[in-house]
Protein backbone atom coordinates (compact mmCIF):
# COMPACT_ATOMS: atom_id res chain seq x y z
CA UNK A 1 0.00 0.00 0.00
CA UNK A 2 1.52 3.46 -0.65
CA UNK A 3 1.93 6.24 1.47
CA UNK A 4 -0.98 8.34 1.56
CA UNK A 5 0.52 11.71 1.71
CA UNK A 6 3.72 10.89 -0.31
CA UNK A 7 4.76 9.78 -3.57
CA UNK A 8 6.87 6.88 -2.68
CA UNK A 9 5.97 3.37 -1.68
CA UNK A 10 4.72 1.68 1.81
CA UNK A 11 6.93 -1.04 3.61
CA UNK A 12 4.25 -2.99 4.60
CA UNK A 13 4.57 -6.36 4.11
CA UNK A 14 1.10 -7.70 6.36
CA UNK A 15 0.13 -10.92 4.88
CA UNK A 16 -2.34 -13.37 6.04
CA UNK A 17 -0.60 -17.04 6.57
CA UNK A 18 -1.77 -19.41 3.87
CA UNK A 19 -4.20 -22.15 5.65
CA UNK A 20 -5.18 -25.10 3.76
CA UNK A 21 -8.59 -25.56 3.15
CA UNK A 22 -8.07 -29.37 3.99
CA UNK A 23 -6.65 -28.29 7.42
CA UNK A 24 -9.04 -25.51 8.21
CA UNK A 25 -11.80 -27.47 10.10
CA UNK A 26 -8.95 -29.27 12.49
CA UNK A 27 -8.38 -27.52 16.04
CA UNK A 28 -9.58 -24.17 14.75
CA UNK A 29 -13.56 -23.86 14.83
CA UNK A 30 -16.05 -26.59 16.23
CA UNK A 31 -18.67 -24.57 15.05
CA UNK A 32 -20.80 -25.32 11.44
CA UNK A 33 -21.10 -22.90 8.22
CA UNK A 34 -25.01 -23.11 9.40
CA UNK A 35 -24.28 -22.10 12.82
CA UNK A 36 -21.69 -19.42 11.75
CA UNK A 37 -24.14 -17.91 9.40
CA UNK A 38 -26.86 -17.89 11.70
CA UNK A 39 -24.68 -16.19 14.42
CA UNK A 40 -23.52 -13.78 11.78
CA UNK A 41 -27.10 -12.91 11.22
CA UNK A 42 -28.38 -12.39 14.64
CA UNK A 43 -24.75 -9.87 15.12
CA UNK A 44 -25.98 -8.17 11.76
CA UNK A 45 -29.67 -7.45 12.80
CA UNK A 46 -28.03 -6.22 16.44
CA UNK A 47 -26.74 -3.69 14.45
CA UNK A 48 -23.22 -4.16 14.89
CA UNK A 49 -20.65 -3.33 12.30
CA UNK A 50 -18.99 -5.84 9.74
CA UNK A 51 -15.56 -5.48 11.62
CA UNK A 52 -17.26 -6.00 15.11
CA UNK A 53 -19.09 -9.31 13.67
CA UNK A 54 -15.09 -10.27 12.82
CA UNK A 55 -13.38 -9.73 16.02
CA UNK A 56 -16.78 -11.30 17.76
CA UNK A 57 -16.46 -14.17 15.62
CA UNK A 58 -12.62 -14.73 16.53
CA UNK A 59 -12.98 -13.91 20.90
CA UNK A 60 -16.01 -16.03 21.35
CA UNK A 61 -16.44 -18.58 18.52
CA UNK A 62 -13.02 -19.28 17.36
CA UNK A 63 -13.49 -18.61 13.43
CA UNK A 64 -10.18 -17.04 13.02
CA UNK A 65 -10.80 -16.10 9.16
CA UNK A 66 -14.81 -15.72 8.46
CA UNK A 67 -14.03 -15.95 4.26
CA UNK A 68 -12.68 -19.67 4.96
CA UNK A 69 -15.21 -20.68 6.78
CA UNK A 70 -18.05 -19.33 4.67
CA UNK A 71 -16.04 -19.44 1.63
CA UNK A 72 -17.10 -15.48 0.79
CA UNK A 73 -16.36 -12.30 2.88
CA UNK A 74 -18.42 -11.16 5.26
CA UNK A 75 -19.83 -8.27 3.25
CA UNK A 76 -20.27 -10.20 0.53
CA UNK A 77 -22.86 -12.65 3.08
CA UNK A 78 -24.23 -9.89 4.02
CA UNK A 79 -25.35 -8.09 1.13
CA UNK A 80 -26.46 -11.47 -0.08
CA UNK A 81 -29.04 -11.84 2.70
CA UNK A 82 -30.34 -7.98 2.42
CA UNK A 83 -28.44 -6.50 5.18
CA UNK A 84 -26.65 -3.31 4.09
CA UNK A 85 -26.28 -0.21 5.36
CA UNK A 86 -26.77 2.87 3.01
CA UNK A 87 -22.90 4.23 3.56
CA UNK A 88 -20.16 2.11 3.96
CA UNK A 89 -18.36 1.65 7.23
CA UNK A 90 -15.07 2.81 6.54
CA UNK A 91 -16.86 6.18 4.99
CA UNK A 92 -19.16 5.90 8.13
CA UNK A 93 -16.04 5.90 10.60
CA UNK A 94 -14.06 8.62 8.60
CA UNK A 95 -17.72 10.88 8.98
CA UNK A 96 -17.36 9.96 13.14
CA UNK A 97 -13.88 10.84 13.31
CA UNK A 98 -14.83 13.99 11.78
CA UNK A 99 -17.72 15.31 13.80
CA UNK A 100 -15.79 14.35 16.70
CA UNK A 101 -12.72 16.41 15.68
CA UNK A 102 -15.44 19.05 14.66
CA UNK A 103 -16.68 19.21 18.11
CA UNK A 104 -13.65 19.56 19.62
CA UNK A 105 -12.77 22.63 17.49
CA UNK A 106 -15.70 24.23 18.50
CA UNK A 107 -14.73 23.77 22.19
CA UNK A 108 -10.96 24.99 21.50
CA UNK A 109 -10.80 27.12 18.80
CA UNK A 110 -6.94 27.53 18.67
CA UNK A 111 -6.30 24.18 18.53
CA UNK A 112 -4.32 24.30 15.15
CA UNK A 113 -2.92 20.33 14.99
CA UNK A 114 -6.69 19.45 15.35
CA UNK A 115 -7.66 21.55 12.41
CA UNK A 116 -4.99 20.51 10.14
CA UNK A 117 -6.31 16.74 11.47
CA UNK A 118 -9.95 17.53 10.69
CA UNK A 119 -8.94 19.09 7.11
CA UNK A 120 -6.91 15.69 6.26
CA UNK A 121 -9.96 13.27 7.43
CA UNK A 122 -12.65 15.78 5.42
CA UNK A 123 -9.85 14.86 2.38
CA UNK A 124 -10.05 11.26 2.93
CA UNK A 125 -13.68 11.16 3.43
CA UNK A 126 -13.99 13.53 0.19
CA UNK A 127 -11.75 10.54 -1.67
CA UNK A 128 -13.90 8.02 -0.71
CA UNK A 129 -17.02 9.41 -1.71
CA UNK A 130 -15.67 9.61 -5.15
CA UNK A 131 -14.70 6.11 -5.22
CA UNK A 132 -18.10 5.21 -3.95
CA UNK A 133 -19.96 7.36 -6.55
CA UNK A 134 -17.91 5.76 -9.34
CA UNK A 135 -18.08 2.16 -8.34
CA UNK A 136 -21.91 2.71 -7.92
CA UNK A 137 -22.18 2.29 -3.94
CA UNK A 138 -23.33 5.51 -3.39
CA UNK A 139 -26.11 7.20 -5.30
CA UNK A 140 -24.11 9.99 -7.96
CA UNK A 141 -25.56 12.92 -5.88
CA UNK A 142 -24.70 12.04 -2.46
CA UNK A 143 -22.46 14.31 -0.65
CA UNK A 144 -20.51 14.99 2.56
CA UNK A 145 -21.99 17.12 4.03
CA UNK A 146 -20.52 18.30 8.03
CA UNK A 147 -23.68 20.12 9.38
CA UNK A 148 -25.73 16.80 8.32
CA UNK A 149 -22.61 14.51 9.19
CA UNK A 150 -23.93 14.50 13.08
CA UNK A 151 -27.61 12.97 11.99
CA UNK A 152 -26.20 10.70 9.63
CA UNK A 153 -24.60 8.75 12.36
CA UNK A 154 -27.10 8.94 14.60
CA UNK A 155 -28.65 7.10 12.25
CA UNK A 156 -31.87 9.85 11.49
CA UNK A 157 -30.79 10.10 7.75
């Protein structure tokens, strides 16, 4: 992954170990597809987030990779069985980070790290909107808007 505010190249090197699909179902979940799904389900109509439903799945049932076990992502499952939310949840948690670093500006106005911070996560947010437009996510006249950002995730839009 590259660098997001320079030109050159990330390190990173974060790879997921290679688990063979013969292997998978020894030692590492007693649990069914069925009963994963269904579990998945009930976490979805909770209203938790995708990546919440992940590290729930790993702490107290012991899937340790949810796309092995139901041999498609977890988004994928869940757009299959009509459970979507209308913005996605890394736009959703950019739009949180923002009203919260809003806020705080509001309370301390001369806070100028926090404003340079709240200009870089509008960018990001502004970026990802884009993507979401083109790729047909998002409707082609939704925008980011801050003054409606704060009823958005309150969940009232």
């Amino acid at each position: 992954m590259a660098k997001l505010y320079t030109r050159r190249k990330g390190k990173s090197k974060s790879r997921k170990p290679v688990i063979d699909r013969a292997e998978f179902g020894k030692g590492t979940s007693e649990t069914s597809k069925e009963e994963i799904e269904q579990i998945i389900l009930n976490y979805a109509k909770e209203g938790t987030s995708p990546a919440l439903i992940g590290e729930k799945l790993k702490a107290n049932n012991n899937v340790k990779y949810i796309q092995h076990a139901l041999g498609k992502r977890l988004v994928a499952f869940l757009n299959e069985n009509n459970i979507k939310s209308s913005v996605p949840q890394d736009l959703l948690d950019l739009i949180r980070k923002a009203v919260k670093i809003r806020k705080h500006i509001e309370n301390n106005k001369g806070d100028v790290h926090n404003k340079t911070a709240l200009s870089r996560t509008e960018a990001k947010i502004w970026r990802l909107t884009r993507y979401y437009t083109r790729e047909g996510v998002l409707p082609s006249n939704w925008k980011y808007n801050p003054k409606t950002a704060e009823l958005l995730i309150k969940g009232k839009l």
